[in-house]
N, C-alpha and C. Protein backbone atom coordinates (compact mmCIF):
# COMPACT_ATOMS: atom_id res chain seq x y z
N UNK A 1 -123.26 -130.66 -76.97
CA UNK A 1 -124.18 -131.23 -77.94
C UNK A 1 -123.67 -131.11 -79.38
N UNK A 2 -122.76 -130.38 -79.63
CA UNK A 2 -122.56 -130.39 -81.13
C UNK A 2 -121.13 -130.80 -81.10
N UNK A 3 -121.44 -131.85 -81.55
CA UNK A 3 -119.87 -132.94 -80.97
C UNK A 3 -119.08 -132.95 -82.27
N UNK A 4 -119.78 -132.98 -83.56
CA UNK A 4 -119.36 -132.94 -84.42
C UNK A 4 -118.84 -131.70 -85.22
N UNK A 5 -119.28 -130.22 -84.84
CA UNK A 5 -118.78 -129.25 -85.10
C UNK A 5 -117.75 -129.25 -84.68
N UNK A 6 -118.04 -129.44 -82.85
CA UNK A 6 -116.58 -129.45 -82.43
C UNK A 6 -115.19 -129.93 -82.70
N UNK A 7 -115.39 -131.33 -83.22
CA UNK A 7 -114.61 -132.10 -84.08
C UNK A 7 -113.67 -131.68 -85.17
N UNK A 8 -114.71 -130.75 -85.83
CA UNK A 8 -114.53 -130.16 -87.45
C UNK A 8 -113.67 -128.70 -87.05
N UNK A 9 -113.90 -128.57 -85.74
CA UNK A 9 -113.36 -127.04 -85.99
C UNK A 9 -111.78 -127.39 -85.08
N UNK A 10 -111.61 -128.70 -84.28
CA UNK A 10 -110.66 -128.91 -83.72
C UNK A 10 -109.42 -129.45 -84.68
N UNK A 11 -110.49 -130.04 -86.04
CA UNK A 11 -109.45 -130.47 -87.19
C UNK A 11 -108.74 -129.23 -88.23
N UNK A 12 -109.67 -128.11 -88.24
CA UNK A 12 -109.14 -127.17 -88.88
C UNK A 12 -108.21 -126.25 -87.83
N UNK A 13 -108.28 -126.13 -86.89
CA UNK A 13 -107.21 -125.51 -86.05
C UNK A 13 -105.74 -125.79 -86.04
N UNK A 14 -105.78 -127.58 -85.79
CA UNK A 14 -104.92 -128.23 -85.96
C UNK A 14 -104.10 -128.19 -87.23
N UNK A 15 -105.00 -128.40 -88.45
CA UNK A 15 -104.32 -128.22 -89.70
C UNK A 15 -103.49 -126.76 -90.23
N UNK A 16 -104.45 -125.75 -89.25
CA UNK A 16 -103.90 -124.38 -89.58
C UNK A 16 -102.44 -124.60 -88.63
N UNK A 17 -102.34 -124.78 -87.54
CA UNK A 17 -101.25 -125.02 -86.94
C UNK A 17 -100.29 -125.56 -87.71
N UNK A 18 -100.39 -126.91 -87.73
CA UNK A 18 -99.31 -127.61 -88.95
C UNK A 18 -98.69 -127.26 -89.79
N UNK A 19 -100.15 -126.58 -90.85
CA UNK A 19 -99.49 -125.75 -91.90
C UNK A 19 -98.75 -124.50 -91.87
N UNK A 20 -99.03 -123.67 -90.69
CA UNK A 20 -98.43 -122.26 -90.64
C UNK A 20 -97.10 -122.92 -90.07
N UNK A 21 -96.80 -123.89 -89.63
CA UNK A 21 -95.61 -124.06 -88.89
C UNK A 21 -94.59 -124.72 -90.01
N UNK A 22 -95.30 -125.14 -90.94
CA UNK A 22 -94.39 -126.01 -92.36
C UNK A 22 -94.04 -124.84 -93.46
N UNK A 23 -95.25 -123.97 -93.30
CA UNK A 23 -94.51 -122.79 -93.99
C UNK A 23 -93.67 -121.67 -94.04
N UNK A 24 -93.78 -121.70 -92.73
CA UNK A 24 -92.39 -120.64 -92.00
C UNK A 24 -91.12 -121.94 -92.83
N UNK A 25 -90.97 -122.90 -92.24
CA UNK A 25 -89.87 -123.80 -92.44
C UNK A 25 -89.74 -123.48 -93.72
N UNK A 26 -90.48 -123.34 -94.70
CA UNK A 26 -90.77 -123.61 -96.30
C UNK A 26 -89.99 -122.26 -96.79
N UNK A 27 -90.69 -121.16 -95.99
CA UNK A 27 -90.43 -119.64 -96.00
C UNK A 27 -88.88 -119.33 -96.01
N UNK A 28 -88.22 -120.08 -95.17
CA UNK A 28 -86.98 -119.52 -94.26
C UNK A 28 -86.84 -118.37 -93.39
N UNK A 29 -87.89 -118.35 -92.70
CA UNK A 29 -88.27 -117.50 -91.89
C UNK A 29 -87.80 -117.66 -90.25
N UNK A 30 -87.44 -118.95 -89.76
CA UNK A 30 -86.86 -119.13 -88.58
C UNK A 30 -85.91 -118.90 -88.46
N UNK A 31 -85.91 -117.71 -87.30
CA UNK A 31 -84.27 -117.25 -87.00
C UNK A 31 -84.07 -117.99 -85.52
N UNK A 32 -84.84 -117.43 -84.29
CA UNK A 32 -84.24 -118.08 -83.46
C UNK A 32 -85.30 -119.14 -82.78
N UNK A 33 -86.39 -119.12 -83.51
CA UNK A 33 -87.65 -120.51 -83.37
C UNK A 33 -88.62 -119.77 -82.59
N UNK A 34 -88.51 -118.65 -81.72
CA UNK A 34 -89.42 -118.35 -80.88
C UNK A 34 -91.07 -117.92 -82.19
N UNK A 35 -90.93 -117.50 -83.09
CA UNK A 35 -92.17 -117.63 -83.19
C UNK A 35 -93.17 -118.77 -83.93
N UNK A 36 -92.37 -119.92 -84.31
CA UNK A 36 -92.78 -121.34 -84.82
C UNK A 36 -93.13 -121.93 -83.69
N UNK A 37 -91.94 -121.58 -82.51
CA UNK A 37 -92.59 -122.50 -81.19
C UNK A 37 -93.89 -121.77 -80.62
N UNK A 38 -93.96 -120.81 -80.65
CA UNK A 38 -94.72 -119.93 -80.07
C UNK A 38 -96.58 -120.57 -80.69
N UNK A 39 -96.37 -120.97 -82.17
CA UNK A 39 -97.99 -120.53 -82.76
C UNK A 39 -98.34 -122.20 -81.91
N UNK A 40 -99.67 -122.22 -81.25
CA UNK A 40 -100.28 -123.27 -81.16
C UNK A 40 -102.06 -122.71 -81.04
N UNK A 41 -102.94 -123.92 -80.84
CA UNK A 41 -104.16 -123.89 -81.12
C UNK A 41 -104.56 -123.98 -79.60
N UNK A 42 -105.50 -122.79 -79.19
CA UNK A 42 -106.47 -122.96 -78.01
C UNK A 42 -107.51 -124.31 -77.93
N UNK A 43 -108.22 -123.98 -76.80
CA UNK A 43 -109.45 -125.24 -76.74
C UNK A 43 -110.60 -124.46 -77.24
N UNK A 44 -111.26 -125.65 -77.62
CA UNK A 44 -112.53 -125.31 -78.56
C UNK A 44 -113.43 -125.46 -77.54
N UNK A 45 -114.40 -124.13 -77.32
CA UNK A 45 -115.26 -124.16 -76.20
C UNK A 45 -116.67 -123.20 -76.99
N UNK A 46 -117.38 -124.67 -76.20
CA UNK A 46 -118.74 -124.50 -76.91
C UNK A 46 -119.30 -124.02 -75.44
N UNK A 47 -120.04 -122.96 -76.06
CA UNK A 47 -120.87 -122.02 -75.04
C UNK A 47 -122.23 -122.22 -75.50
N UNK A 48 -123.57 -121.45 -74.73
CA UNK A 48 -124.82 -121.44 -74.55
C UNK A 48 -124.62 -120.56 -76.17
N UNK A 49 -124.33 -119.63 -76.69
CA UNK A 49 -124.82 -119.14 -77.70
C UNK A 49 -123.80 -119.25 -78.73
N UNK A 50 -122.51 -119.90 -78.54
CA UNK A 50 -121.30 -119.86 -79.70
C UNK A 50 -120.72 -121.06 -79.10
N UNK A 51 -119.84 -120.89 -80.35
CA UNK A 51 -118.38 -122.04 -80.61
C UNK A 51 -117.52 -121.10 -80.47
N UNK A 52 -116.27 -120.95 -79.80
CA UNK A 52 -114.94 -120.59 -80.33
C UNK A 52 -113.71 -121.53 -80.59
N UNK A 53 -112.20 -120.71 -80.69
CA UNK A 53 -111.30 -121.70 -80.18
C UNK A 53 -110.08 -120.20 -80.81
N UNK A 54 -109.02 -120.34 -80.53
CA UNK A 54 -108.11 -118.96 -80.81
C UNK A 54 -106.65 -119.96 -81.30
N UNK A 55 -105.35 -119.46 -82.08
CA UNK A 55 -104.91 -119.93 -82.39
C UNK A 55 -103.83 -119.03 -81.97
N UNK A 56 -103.03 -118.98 -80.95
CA UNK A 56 -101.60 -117.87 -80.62
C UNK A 56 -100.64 -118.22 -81.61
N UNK A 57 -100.01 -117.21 -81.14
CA UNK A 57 -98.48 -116.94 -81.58
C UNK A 57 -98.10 -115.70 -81.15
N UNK A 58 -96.80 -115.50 -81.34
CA UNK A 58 -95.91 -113.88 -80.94
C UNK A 58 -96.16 -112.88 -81.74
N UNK A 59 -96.94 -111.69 -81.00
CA UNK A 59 -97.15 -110.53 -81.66
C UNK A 59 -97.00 -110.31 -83.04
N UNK A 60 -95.52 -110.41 -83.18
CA UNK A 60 -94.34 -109.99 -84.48
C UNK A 60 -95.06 -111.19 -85.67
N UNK A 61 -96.18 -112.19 -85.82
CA UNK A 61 -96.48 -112.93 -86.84
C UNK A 61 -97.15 -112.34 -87.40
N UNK A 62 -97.94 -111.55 -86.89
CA UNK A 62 -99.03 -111.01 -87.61
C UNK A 62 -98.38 -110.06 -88.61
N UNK A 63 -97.27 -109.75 -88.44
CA UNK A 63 -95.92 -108.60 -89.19
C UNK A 63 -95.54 -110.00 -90.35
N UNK A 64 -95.30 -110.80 -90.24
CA UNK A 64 -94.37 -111.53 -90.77
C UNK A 64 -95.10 -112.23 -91.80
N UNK A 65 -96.31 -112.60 -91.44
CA UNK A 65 -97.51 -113.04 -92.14
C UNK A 65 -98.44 -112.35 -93.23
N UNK A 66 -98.38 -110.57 -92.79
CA UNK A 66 -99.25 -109.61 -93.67
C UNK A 66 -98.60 -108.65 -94.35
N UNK A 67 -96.95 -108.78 -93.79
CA UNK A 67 -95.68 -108.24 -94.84
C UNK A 67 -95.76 -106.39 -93.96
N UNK A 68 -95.23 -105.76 -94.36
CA UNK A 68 -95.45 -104.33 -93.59
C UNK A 68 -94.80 -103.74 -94.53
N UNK A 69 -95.58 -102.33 -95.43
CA UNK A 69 -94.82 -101.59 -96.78
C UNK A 69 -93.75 -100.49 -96.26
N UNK A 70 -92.94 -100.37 -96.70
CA UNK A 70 -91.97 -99.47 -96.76
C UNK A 70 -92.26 -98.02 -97.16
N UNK A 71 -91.32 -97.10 -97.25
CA UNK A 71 -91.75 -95.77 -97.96
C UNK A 71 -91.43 -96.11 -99.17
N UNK A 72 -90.76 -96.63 -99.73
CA UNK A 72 -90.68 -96.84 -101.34
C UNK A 72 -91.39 -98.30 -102.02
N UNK A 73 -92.44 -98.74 -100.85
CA UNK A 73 -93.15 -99.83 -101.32
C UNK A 73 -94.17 -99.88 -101.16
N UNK A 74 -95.09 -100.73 -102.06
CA UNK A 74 -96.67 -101.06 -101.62
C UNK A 74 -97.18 -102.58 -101.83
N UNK A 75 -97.40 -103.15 -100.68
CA UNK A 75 -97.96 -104.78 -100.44
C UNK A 75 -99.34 -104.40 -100.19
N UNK A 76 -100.20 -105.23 -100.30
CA UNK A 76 -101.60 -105.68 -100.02
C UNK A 76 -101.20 -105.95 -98.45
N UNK A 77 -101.14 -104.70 -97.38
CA UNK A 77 -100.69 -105.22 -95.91
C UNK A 77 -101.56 -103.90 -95.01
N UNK A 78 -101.74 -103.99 -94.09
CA UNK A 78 -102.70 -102.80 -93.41
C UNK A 78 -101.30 -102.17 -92.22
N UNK A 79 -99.79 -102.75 -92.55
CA UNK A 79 -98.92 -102.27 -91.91
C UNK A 79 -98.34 -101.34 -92.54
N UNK A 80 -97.55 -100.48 -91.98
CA UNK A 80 -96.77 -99.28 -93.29
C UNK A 80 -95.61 -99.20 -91.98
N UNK A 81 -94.33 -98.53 -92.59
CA UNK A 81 -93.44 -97.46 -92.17
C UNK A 81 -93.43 -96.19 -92.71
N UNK A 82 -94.09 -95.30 -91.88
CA UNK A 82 -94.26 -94.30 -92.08
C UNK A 82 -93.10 -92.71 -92.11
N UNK A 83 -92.55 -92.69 -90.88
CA UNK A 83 -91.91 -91.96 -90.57
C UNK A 83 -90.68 -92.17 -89.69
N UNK A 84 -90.62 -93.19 -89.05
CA UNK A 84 -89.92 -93.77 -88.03
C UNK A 84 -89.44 -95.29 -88.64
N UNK A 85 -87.78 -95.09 -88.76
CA UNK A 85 -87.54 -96.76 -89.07
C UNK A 85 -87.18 -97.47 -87.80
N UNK A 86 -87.66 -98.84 -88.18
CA UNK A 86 -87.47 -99.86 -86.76
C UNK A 86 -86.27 -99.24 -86.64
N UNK A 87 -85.82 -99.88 -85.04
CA UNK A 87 -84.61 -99.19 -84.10
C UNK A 87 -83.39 -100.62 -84.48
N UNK A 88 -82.57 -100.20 -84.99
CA UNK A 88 -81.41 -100.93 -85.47
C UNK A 88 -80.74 -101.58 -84.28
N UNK A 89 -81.39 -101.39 -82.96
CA UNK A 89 -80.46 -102.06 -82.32
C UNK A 89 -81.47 -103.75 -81.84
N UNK A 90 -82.86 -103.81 -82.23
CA UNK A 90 -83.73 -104.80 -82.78
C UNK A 90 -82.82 -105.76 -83.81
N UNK A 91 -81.91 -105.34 -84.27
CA UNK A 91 -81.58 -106.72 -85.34
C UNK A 91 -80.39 -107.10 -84.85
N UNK A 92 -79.87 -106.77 -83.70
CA UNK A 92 -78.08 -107.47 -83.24
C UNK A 92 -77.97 -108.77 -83.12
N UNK A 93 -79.39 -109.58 -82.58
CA UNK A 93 -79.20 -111.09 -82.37
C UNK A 93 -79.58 -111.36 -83.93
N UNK A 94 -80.38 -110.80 -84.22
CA UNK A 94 -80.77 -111.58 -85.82
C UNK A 94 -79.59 -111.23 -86.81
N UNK A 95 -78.91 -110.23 -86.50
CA UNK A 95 -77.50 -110.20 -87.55
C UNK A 95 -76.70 -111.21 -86.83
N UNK A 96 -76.14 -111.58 -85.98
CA UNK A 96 -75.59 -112.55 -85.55
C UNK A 96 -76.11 -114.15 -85.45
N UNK A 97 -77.04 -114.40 -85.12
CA UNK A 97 -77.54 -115.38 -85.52
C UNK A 97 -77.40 -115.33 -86.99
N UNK A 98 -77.61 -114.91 -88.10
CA UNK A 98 -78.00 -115.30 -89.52
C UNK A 98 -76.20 -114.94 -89.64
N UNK A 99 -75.66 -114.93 -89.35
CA UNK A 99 -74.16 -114.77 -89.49
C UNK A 99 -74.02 -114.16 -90.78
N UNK A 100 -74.05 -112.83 -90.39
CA UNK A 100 -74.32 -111.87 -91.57
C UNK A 100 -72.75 -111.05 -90.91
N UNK A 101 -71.67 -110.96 -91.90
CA UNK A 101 -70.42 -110.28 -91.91
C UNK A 101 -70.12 -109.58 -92.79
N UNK A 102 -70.72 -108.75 -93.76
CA UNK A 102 -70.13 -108.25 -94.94
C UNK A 102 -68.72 -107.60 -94.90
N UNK A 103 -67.88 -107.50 -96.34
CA UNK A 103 -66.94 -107.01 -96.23
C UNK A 103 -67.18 -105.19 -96.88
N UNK A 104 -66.33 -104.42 -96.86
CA UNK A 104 -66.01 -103.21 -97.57
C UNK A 104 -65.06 -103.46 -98.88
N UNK A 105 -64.85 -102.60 -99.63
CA UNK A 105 -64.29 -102.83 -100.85
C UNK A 105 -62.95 -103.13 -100.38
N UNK A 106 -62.07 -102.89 -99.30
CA UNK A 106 -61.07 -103.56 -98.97
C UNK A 106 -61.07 -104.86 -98.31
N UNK A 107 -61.97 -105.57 -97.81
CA UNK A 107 -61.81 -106.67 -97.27
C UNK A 107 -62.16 -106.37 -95.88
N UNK A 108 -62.37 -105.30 -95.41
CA UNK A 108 -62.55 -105.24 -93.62
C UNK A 108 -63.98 -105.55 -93.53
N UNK A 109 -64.60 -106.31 -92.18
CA UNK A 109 -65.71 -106.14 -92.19
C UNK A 109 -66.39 -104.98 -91.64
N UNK A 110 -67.51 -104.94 -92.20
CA UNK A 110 -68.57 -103.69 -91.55
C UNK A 110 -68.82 -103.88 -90.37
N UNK A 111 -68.67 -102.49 -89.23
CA UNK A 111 -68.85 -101.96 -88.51
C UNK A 111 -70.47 -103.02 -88.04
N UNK A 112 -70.38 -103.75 -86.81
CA UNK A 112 -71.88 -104.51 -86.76
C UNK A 112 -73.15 -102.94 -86.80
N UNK A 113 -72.61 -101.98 -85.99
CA UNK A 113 -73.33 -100.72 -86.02
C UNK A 113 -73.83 -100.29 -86.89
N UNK A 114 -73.00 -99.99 -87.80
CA UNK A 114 -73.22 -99.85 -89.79
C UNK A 114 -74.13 -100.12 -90.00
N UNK A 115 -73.45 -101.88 -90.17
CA UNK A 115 -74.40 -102.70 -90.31
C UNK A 115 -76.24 -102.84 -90.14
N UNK A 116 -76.05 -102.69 -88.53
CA UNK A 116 -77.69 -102.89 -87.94
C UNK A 116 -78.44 -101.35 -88.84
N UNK A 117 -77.95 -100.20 -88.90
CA UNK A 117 -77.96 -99.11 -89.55
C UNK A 117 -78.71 -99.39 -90.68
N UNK A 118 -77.77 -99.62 -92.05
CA UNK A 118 -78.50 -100.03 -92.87
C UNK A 118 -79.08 -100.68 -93.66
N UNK A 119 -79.42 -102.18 -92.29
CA UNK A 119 -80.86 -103.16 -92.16
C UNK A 119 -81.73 -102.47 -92.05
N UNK A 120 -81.82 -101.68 -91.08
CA UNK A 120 -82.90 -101.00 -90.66
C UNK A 120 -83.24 -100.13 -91.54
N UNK A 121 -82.62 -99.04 -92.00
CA UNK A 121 -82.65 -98.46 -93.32
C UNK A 121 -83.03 -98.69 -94.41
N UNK A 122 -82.94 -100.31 -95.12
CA UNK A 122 -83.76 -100.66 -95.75
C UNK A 122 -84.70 -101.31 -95.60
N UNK A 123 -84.81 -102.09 -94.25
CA UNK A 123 -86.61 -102.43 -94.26
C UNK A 123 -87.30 -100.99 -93.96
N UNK A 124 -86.54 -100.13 -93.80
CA UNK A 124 -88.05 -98.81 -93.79
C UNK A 124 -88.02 -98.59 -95.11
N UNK A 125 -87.24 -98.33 -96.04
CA UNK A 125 -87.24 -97.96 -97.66
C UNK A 125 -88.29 -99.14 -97.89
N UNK A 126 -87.92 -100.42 -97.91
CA UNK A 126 -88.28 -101.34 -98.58
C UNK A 126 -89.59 -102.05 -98.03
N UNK A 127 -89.69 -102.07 -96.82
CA UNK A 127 -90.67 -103.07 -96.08
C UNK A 127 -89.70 -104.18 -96.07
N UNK A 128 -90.94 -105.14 -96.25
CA UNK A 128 -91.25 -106.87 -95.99
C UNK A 128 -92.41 -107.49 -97.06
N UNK A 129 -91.94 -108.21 -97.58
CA UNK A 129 -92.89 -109.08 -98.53
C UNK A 129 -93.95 -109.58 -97.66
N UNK A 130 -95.40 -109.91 -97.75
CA UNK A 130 -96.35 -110.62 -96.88
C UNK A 130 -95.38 -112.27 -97.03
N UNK A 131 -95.65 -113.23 -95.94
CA UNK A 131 -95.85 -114.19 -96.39
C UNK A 131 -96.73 -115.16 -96.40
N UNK A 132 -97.55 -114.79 -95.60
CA UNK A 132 -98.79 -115.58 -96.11
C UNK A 132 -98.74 -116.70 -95.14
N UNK A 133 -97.83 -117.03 -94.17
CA UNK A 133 -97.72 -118.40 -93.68
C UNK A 133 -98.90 -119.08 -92.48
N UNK A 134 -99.54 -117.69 -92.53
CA UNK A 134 -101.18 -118.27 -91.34
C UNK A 134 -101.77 -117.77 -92.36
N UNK A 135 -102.26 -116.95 -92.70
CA UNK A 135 -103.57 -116.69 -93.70
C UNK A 135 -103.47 -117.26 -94.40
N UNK A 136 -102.59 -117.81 -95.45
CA UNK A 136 -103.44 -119.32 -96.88
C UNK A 136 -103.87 -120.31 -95.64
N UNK A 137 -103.06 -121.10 -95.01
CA UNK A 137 -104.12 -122.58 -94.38
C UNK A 137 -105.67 -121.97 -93.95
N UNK A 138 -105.40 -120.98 -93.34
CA UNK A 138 -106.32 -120.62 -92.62
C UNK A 138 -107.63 -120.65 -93.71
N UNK A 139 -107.03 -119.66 -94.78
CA UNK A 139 -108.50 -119.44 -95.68
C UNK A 139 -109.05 -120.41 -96.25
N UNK A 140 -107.81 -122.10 -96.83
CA UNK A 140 -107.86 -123.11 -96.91
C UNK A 140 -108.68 -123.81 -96.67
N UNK A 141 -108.43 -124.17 -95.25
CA UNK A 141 -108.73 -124.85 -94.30
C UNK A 141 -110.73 -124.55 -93.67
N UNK A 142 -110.56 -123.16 -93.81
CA UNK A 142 -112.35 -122.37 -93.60
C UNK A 142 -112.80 -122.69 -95.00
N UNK A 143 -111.92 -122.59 -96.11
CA UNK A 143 -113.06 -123.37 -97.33
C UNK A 143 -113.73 -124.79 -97.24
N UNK A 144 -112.83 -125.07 -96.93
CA UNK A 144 -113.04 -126.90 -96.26
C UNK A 144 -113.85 -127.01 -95.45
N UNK A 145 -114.34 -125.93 -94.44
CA UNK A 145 -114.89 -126.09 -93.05
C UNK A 145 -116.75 -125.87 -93.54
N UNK A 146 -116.13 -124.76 -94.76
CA UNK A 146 -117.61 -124.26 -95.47
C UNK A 146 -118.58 -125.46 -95.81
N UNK A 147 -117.48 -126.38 -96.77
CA UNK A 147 -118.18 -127.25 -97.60
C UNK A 147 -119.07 -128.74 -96.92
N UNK A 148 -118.19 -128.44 -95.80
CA UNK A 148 -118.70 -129.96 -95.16
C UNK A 148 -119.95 -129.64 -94.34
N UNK A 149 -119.88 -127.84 -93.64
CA UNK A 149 -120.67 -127.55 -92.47
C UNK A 149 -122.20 -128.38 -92.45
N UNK A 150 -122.55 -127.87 -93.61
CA UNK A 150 -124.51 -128.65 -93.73
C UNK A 150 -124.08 -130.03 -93.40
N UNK A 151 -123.36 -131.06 -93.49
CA UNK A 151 -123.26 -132.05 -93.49
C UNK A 151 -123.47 -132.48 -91.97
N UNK A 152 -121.92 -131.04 -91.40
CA UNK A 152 -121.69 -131.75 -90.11
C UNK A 152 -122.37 -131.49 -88.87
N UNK A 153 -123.63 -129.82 -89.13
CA UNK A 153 -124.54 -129.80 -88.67
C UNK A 153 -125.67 -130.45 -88.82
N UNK A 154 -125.87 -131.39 -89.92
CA UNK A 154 -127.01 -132.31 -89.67
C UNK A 154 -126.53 -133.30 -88.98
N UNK A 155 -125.70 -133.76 -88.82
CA UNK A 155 -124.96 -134.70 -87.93
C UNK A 155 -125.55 -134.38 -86.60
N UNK A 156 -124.97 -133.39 -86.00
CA UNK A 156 -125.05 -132.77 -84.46
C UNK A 156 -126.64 -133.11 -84.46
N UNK A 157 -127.97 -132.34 -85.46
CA UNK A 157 -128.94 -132.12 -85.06
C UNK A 157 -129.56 -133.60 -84.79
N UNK A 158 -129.19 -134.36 -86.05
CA UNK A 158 -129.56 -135.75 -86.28
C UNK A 158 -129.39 -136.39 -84.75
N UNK A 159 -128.25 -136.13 -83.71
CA UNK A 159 -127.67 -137.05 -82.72
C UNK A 159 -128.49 -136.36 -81.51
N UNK A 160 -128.49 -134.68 -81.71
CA UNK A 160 -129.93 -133.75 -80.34
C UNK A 160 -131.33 -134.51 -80.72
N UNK A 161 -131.73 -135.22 -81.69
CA UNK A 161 -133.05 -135.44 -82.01
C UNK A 161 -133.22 -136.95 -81.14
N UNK A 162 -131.74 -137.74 -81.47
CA UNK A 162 -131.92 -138.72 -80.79
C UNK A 162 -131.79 -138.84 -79.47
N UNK A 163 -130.75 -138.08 -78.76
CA UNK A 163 -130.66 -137.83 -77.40
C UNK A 163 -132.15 -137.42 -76.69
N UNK A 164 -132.67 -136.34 -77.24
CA UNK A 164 -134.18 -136.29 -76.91
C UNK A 164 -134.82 -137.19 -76.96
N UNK A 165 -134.98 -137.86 -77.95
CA UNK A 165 -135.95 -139.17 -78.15
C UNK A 165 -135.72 -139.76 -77.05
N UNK A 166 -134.59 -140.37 -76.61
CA UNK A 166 -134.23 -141.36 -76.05
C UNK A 166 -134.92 -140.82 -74.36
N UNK A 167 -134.51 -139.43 -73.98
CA UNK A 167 -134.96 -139.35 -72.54
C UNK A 167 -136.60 -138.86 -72.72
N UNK A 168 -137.03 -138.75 -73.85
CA UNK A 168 -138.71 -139.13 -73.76
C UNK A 168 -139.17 -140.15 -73.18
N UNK A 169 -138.01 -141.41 -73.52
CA UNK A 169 -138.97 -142.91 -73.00
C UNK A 169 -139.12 -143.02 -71.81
């Protein structure tokens, strides 16, 4: 019966999708695609007492999206490194994929070991910046959802008033 909520909330899902997926791109955040391919939008299922609908993606967005502080940093993020830095052997495909080779003051390259070492070493010093790439559409997109709602629930009620009418006759 509420055909038109449903509508409204299938258009903001969609748009959050789109947009979180244009802003990773925007971000430079895709290393090997699994979590751009990963985000999509559930079905919108209207129940006896609610609406829902859920929007996935891979664990690690909600990290990538709300930033995670370091010991020598502080973001607006409910993640921290506390005591324990990520495990350096987590970044071997992402140092290779991002074709990351540094040299030493002679020209040899670093040890990939080193290397993964102190990546890891400084995202625990440092963190991760938030980026924001699902939470702005999202909050966006629910401002939008705010402004129209009275509209698009008189819609729905306007169309239950007539459906009733109609099986009165």
């Amino acid at each position: 019966m509420l055909e038109n909520l449903q509508k409204a909330l299938e258009q903001l899902r969609d748009n959050v999708v789109n947009q979180s997926k244009k802003n990773l791109q925007g971000a430079k955040k895709i290393s090997s695609g699994a979590l751009y391919n990963s985000i999509r939008g559930g079905e919108v299922k209207v129940s006896k007492n609610s609406i829902s609908f859920s929007i996935e993606m891979e664990d690690y967005g909600d990290y990538v999206d709300k930033g995670v502080n370091g010991v020598k940093s502080a973001y607006t993020t409910p993640y921290s490194y506390k005591t324990k830095m990520p495990p350096p052997s987590a970044l071997d495909k992402w140092i290779v994929k991002k074709g990351i080779a540094p040299r030493d003051e002679k020209g040899k390259f670093i040890d990939r070991k080193s290397l993964k070492f102190l990546i890891a070493r400084s995202i625990f010093q440092n963190g991760f910046k938030p980026t924001l790439f699902f939470t702005k559409p999202f909050e966006e997109e629910y401002k939008k959802l705010e402004s129209q709602l009275d509209n698009v629930l008189f819609k729905d009620a306007e169309d239950m008033i007539q459906f009733i009418a109609k099986q009165n006759k």
